[in-house]
C-alpha atoms as a PDB file:
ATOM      1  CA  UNK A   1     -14.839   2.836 -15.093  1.00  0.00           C
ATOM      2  CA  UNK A   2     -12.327   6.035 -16.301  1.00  0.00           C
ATOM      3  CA  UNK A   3     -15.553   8.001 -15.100  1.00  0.00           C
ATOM      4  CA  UNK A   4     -15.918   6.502 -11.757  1.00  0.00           C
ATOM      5  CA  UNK A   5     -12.294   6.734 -11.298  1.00  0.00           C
ATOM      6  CA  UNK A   6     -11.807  10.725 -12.332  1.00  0.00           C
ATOM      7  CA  UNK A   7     -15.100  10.797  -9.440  1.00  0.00           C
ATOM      8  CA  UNK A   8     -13.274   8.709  -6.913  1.00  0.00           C
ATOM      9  CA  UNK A   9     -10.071  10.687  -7.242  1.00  0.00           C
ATOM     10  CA  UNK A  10     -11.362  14.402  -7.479  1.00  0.00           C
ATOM     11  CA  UNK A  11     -13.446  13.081  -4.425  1.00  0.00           C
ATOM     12  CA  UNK A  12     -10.135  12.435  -2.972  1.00  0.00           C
ATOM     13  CA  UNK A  13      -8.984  16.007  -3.424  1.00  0.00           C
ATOM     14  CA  UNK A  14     -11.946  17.791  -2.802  1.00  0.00           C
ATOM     15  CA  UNK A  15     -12.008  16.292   0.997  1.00  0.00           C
ATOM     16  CA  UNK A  16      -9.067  16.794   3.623  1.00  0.00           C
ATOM     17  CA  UNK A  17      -8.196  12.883   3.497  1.00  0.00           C
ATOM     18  CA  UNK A  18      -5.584  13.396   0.424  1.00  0.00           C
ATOM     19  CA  UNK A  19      -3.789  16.472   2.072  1.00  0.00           C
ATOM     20  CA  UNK A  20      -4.106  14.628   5.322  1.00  0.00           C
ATOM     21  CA  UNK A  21      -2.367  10.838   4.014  1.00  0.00           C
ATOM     22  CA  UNK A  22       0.070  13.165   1.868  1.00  0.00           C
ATOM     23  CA  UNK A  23       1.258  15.610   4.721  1.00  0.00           C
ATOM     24  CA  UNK A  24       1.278  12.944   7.597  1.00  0.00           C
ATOM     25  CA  UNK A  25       3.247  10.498   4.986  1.00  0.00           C
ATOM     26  CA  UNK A  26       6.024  12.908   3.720  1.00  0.00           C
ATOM     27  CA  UNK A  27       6.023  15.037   7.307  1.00  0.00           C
ATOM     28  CA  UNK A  28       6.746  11.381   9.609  1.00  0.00           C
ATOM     29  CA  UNK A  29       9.144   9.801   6.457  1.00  0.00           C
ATOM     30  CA  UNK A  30      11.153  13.409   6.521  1.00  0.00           C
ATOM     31  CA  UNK A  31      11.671  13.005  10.232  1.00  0.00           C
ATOM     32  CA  UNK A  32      12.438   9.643  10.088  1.00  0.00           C
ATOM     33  CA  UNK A  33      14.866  10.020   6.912  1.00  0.00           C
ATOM     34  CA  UNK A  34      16.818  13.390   8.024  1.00  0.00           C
ATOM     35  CA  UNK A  35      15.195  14.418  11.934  1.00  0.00           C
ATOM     36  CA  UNK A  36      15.253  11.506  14.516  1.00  0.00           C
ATOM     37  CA  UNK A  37      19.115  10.141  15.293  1.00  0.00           C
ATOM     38  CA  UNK A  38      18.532   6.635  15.267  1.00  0.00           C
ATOM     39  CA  UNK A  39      16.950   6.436  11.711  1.00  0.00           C
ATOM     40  CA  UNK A  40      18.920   9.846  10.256  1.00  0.00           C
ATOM     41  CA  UNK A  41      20.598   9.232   7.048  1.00  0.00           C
ATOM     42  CA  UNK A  42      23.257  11.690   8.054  1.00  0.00           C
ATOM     43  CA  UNK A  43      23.857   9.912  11.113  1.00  0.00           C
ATOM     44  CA  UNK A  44      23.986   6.245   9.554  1.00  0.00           C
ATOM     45  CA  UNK A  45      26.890   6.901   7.346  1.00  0.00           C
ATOM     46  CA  UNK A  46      25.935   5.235   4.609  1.00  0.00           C
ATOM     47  CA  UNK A  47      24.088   6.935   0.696  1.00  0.00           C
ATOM     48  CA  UNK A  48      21.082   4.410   0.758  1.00  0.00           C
ATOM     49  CA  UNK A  49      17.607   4.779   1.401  1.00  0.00           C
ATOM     50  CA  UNK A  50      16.864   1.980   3.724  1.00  0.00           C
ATOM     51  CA  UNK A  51      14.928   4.312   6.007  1.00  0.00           C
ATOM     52  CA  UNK A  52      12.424   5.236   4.043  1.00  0.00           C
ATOM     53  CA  UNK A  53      11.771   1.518   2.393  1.00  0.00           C
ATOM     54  CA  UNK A  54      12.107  -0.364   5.060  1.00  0.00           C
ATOM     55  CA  UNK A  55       9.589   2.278   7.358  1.00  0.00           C
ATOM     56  CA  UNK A  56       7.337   3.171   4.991  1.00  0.00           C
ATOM     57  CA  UNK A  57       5.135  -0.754   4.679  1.00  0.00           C
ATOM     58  CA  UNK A  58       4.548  -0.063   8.737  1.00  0.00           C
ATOM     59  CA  UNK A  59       3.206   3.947   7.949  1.00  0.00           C
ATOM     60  CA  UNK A  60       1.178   2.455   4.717  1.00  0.00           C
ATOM     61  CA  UNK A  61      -0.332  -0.280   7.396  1.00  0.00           C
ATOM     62  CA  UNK A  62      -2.498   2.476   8.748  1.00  0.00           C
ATOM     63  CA  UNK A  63      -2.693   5.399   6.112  1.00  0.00           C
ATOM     64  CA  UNK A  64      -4.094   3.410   3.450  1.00  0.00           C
ATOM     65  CA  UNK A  65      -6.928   1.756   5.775  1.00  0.00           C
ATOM     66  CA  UNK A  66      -7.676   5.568   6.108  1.00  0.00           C
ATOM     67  CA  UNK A  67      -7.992   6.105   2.510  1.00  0.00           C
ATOM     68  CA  UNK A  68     -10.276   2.911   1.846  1.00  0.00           C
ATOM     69  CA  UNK A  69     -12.054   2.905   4.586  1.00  0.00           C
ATOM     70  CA  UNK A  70     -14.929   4.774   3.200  1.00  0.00           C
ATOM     71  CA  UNK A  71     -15.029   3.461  -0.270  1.00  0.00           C
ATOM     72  CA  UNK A  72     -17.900   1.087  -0.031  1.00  0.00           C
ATOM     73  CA  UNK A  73     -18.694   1.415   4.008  1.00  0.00           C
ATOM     74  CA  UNK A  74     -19.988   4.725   3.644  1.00  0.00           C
ATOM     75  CA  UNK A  75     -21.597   4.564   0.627  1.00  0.00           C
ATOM     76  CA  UNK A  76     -23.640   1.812   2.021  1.00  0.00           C
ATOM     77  CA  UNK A  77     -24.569   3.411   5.368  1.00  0.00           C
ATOM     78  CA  UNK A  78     -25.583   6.551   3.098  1.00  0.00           C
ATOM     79  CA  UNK A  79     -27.494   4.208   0.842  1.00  0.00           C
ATOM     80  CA  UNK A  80     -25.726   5.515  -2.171  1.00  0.00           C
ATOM     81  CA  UNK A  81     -24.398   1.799  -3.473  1.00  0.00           C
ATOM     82  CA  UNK A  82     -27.895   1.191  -4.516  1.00  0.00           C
ATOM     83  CA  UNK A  83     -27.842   4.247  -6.747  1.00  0.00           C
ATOM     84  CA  UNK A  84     -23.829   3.476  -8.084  1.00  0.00           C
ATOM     85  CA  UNK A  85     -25.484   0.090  -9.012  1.00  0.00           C
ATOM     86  CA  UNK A  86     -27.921   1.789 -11.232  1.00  0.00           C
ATOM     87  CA  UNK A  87     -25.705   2.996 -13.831  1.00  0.00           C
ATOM     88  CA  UNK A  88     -24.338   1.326 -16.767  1.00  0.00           C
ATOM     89  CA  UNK A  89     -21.144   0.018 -14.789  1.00  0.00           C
ATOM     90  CA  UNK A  90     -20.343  -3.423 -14.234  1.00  0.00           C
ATOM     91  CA  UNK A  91     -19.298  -4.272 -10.433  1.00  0.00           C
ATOM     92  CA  UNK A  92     -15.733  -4.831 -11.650  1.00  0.00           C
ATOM     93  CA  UNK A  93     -15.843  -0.821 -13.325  1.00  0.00           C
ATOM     94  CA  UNK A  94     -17.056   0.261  -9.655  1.00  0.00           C
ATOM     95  CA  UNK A  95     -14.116  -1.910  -7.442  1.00  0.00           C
ATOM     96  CA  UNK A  96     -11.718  -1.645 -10.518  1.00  0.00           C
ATOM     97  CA  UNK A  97     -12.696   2.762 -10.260  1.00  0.00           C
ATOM     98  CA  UNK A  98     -12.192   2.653  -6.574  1.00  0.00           C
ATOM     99  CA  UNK A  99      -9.285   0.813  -6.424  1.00  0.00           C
ATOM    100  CA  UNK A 100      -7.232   2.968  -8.980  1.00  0.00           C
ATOM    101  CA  UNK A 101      -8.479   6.535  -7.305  1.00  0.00           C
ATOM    102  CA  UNK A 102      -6.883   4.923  -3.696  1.00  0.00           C
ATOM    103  CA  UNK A 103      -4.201   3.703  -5.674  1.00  0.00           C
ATOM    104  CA  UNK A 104      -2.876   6.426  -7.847  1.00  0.00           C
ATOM    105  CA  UNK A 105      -3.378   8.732  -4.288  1.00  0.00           C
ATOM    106  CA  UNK A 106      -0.606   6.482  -2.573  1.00  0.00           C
ATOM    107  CA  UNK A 107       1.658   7.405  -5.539  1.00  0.00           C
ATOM    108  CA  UNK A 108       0.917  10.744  -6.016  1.00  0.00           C
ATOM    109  CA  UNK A 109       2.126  10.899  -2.461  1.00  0.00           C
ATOM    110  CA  UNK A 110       4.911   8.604  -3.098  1.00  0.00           C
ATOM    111  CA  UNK A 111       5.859  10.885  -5.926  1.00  0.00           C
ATOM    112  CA  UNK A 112       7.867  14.004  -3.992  1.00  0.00           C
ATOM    113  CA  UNK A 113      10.007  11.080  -2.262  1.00  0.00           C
ATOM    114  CA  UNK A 114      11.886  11.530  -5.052  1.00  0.00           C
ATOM    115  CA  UNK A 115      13.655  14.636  -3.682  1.00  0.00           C
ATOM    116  CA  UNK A 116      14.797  11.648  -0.924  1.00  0.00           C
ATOM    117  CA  UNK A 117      16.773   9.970  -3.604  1.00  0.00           C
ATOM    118  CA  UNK A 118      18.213  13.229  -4.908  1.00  0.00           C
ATOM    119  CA  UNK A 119      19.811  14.469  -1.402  1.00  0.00           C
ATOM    120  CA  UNK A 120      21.118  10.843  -0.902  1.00  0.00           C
ATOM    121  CA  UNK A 121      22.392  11.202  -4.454  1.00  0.00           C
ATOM    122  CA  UNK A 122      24.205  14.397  -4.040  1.00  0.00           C
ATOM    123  CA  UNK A 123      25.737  13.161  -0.472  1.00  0.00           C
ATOM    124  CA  UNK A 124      27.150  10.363  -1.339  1.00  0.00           C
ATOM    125  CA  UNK A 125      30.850  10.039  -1.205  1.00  0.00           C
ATOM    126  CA  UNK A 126      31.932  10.252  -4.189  1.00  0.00           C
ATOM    127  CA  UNK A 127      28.778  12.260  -5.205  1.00  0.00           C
ATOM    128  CA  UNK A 128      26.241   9.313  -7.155  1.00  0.00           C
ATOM    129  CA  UNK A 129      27.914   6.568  -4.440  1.00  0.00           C
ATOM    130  CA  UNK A 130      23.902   4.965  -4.305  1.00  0.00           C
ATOM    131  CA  UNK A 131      22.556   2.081  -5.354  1.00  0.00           C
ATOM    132  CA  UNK A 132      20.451   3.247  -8.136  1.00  0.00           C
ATOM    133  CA  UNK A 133      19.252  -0.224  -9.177  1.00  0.00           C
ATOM    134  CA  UNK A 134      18.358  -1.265  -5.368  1.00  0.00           C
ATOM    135  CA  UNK A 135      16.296   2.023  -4.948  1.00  0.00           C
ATOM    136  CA  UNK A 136      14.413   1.397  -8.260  1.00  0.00           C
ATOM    137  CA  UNK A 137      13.382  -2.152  -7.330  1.00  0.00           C
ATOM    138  CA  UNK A 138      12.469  -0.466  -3.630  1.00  0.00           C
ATOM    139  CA  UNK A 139      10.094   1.807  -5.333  1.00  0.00           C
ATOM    140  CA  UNK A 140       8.522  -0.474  -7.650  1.00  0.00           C
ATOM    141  CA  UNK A 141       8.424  -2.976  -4.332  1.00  0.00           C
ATOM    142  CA  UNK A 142       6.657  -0.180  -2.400  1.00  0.00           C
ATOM    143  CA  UNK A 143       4.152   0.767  -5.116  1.00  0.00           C
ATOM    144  CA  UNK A 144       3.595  -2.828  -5.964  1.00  0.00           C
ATOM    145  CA  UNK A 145       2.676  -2.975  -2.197  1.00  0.00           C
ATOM    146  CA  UNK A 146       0.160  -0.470  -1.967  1.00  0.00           C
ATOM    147  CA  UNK A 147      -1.402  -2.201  -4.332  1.00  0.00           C
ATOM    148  CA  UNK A 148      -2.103  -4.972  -2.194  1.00  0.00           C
ATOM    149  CA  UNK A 149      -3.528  -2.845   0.621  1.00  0.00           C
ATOM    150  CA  UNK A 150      -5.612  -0.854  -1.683  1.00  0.00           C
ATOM    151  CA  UNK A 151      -7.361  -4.424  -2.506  1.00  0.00           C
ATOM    152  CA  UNK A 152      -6.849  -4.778   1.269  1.00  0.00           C
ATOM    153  CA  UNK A 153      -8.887  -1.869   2.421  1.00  0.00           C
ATOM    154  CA  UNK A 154     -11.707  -2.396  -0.458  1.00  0.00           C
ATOM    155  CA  UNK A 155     -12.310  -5.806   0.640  1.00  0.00           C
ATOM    156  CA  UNK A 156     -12.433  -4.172   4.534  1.00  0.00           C
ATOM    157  CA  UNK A 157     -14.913  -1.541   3.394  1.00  0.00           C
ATOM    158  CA  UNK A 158     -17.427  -4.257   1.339  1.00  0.00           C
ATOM    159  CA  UNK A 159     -18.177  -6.156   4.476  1.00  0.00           C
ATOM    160  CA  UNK A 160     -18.866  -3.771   6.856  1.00  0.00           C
ATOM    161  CA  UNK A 161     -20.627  -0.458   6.951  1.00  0.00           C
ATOM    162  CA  UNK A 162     -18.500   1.191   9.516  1.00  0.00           C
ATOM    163  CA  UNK A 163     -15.585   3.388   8.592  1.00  0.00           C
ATOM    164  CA  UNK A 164     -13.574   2.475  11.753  1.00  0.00           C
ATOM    165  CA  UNK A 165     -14.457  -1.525  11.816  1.00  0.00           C
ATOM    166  CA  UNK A 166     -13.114  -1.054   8.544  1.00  0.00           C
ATOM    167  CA  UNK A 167     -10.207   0.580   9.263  1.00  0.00           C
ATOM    168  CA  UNK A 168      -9.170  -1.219  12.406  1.00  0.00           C
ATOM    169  CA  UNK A 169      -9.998  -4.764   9.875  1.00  0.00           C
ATOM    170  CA  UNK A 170      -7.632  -3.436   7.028  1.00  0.00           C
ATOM    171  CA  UNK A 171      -4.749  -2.098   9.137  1.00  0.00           C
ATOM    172  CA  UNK A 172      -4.294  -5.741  10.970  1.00  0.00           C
ATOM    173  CA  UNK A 173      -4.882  -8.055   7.305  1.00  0.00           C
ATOM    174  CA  UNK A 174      -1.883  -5.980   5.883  1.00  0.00           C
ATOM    175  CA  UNK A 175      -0.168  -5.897   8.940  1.00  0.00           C
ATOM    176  CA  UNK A 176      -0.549  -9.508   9.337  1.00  0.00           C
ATOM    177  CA  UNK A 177       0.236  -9.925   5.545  1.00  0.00           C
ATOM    178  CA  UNK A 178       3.475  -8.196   5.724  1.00  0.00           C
ATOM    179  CA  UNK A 179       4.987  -9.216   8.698  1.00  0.00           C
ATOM    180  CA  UNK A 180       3.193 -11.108  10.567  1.00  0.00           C
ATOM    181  CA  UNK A 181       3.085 -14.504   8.123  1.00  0.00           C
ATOM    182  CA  UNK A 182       6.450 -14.072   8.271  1.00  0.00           C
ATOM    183  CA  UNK A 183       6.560 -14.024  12.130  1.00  0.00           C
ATOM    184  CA  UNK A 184       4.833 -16.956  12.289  1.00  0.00           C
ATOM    185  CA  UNK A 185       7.531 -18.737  10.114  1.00  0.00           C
ATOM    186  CA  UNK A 186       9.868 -17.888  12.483  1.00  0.00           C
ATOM    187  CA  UNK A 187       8.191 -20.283  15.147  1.00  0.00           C
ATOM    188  CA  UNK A 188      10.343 -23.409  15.747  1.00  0.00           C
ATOM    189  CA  UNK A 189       7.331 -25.436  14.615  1.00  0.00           C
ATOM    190  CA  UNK A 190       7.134 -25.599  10.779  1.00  0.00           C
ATOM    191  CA  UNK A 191      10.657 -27.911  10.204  1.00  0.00           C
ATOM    192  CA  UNK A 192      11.716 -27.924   6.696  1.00  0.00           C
ATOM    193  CA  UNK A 193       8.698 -25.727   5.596  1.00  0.00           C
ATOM    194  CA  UNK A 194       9.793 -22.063   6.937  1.00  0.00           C
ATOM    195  CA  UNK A 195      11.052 -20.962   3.825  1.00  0.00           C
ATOM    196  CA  UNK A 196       7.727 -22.103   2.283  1.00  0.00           C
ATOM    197  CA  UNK A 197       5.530 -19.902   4.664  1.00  0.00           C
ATOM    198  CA  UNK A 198       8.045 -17.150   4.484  1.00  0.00           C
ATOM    199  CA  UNK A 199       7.149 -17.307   0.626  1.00  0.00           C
ATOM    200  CA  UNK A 200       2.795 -16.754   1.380  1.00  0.00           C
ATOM    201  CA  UNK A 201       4.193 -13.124   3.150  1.00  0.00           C
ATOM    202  CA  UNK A 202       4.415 -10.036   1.625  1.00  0.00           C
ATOM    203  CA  UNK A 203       7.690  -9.429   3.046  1.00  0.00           C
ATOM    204  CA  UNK A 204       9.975 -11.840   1.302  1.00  0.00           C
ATOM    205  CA  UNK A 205       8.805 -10.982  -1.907  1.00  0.00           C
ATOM    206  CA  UNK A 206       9.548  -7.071  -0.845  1.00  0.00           C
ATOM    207  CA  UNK A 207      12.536  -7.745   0.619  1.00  0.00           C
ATOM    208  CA  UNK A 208      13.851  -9.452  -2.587  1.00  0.00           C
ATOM    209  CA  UNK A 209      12.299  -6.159  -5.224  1.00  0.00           C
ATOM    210  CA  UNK A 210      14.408  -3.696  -2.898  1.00  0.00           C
ATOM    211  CA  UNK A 211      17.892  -5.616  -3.790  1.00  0.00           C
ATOM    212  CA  UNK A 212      17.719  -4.174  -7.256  1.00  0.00           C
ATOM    213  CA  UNK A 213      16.610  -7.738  -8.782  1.00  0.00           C
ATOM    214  CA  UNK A 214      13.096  -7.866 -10.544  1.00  0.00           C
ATOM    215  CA  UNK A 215      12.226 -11.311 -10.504  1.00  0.00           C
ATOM    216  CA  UNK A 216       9.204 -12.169 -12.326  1.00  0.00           C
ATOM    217  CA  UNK A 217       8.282 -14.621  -9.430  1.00  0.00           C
ATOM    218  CA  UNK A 218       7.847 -11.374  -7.097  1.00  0.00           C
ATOM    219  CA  UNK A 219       5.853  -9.464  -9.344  1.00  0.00           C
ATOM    220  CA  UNK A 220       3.489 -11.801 -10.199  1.00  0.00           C
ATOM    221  CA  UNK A 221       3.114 -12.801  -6.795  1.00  0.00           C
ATOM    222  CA  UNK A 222       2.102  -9.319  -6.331  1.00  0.00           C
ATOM    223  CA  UNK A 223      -0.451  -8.753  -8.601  1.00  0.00           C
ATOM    224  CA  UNK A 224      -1.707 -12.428  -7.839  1.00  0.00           C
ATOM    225  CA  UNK A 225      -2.571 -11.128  -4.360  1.00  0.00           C
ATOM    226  CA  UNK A 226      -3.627  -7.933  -5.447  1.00  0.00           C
ATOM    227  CA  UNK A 227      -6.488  -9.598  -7.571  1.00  0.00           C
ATOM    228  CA  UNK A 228      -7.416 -11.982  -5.101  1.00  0.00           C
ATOM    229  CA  UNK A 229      -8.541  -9.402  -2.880  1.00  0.00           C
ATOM    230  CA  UNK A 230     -10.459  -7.441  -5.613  1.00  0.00           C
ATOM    231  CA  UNK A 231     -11.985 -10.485  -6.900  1.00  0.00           C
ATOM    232  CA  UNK A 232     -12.930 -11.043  -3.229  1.00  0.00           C
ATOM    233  CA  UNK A 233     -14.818  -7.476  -3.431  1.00  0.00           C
ATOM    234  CA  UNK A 234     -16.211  -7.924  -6.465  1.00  0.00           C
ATOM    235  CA  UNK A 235     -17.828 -11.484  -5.227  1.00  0.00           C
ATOM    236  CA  UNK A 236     -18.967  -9.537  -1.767  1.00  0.00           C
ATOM    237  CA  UNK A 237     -20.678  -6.798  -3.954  1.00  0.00           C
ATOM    238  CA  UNK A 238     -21.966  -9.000  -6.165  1.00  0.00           C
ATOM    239  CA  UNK A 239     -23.973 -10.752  -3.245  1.00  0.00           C
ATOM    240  CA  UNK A 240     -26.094  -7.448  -2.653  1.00  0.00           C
ATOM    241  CA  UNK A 241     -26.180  -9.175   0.979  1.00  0.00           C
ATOM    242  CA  UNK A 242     -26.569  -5.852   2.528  1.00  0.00           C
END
């Protein structure tokens, strides 16, 4: 698996889809963060960094489709799975190997958002006036997160081999995941059972991480998901229906 992850990531790196999801990331969250007037930090008033956590799910709905979308779909209109399945790798060392390389890209370009938390830091009022806690639990909400859509866009990739069905099918199951479960619990149809449904979303669970308060509940839920949708993979690969 380390093998076919080292592969998967210098694959990453060697191709213009790493600069690409790191530049377009860090170029529309600086805008958003310190550029445009209705999300600026500076013109909000306030130390936090709502801006980037609460925008950042909505950019990571569509750049980590772009990421997955060639994992398995590509491989399989090139005809290279068949060869992958040859070596002496189990299929949960090839989806375990693709899912890390997608995965540790995301935080790699997560990483230099840490210069975010730095300006914040220094402009507070007194200087260190920022939530430290409630940025922490953002971050590990956010990286828990792209965990899910990593698992997200494998599962895309498996059952289809083209790159843009399976981009256009990953972007709308996270969307959908994040925000639109809980959409639906908003309809004045569910009675006593909204909180319930609110609970199956993404977003709750995120929501609660970013107040600074790890609860076990959220985390697991988290990597519950996560595994769901990589155990979903595996069982698609392990079909050979293709």
């Amino acid at each position: 698996m380390i093998s076919l992850l080292v592969k998967e990531f210098n694959a990453f790196l060697n191709s213009l889809i790493a600069y690409i999801v790191i530049g377009v990331f860090l170029t529309s969250m600086g805008l958003l963060m310190w550029v445009f007037p209705e999300t600026s930090v500076l013109n909000y008033g306030f130390a936090d960094m709502d801006t980037l956590f609460s925008l950042a799910p909505y950019v990571f709905i569509f750049l980590i489709p772009a990421i997955t979308m060639r994992s398995f779909a590509e491989e399989k209109r090139a005809g290279t799975l068949e060869l992958l399945f040859t070596r002496p790798l189990t299929d949960w060392d090839i989806v375990l190997g693709k899912f890390l390389a997608s995965f540790l890209l995301v935080l790699f370009a997560l990483l230099p958002t840490g210069i975010y938390y730095l300006s914040v830091y220094l402009l507070g009022d007194p200087v260190g006036n920022v939530d430290t806690s409630g940025v922490i639990g953002s971050y590990i909400g956010l990286a828990l997160l792209a965990g899910i859509f990593c698992a997200v866009g494998l599962l895309a990739s498996s059952i289809t081999t083209n790159q843009i069905v399976s981009f256009i099918l990953a972007a709308f199951l996270c969307f959908f995941l994040f925000s639109g479960i809980n959409s639906l619990a908003d309809l004045n149809v569910w009675a006593g059972n909204v909180l319930i449904i609110k609970q199956l979303g993404i977003l709750y669970h995120y929501e609660s991480l970013g107040r600074g308060l790890i609860d076990s509940r959220d985390v697991i839920y988290f990597f519950s998901v996560t595994a769901l949708f990589l155990l979903a993979t595996k069982t698609i690969l392990s079909a050979r229906t293709w």
